[in-house]
Protein backbone atom coordinates (compact mmCIF):
# COMPACT_ATOMS: atom_id res chain seq x y z
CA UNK A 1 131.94 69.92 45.62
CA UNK A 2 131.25 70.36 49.49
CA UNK A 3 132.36 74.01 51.25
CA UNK A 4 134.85 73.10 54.13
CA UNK A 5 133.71 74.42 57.29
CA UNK A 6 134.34 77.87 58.58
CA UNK A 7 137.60 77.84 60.92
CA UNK A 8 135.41 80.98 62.72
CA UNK A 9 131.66 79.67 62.85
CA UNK A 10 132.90 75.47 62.66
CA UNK A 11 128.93 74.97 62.95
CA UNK A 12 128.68 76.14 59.36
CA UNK A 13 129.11 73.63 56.97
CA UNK A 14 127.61 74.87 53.88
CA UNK A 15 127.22 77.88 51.74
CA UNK A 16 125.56 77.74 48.63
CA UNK A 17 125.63 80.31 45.84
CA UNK A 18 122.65 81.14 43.64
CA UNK A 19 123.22 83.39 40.65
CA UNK A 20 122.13 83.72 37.06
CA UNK A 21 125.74 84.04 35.87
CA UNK A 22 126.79 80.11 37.19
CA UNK A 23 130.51 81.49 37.87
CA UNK A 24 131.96 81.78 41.70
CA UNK A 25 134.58 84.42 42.06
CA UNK A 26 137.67 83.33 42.98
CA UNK A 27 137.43 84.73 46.95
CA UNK A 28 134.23 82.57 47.28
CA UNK A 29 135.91 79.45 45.73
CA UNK A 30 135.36 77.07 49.21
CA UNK A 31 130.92 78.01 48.28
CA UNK A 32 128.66 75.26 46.53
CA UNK A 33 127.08 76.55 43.02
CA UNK A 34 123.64 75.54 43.03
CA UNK A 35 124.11 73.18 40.12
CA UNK A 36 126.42 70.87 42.32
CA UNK A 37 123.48 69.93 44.40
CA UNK A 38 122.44 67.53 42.11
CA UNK A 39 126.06 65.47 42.49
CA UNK A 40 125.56 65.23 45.98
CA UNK A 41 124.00 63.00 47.87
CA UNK A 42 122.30 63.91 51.52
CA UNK A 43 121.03 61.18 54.02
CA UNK A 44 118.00 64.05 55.28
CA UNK A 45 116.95 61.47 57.81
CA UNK A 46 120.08 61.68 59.88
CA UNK A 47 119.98 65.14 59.29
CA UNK A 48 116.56 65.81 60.65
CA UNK A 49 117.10 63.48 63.80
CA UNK A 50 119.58 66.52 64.82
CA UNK A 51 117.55 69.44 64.08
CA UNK A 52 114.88 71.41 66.68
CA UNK A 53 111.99 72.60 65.10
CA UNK A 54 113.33 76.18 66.16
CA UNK A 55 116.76 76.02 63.77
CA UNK A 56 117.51 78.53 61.30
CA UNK A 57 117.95 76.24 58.52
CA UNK A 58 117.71 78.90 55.29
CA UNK A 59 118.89 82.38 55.67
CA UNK A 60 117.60 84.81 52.54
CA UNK A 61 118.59 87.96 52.31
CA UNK A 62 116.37 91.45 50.79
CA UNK A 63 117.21 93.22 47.98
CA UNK A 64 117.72 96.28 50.15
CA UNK A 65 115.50 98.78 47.69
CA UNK A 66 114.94 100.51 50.69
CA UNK A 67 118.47 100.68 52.50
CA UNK A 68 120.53 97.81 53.38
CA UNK A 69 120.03 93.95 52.53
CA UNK A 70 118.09 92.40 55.63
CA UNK A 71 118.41 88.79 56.44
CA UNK A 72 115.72 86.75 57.36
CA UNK A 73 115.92 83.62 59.37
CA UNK A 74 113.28 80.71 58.07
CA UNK A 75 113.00 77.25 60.38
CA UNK A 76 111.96 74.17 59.22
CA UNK A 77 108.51 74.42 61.45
């Protein structure tokens, strides 16, 4: 299964959920589990051809222990 892209941020094509429990709520329904990955099939040199060394291209969030959940930005450097 492959998210549709976001009607307000078009340049995001994918979301994929990782959780212990395998289920996706309902709201989240247009979100890749993690075990769909295997089912689908990426040509990664096309996709590398249109990426700068400077994209964002995994976004992991904190646990937020000590407030709220911080994102951090990781390129492909």
């Amino acid at each position: 299964m492959l998210s549709s892209p976001s009607p307000v941020l078009p340049s995001l094509e994918h979301i994929i959920i990782i959780n212990n429990c395998g289920i996706i709520p309902k709201d989240l329904s247009n979100f890749s589990p993690f075990n769909d990955l295997a089912c689908i099939t990426l040509d990664l040199s096309t996709i590398e051809k249109t990426l700068s060394p400077n994209d964002v291209v995994n976004l992991q969030f904190t646990s937020g222990t000590t407030g709220s959940s911080k994102a951090a930005m990781l390129t492909h450097q």
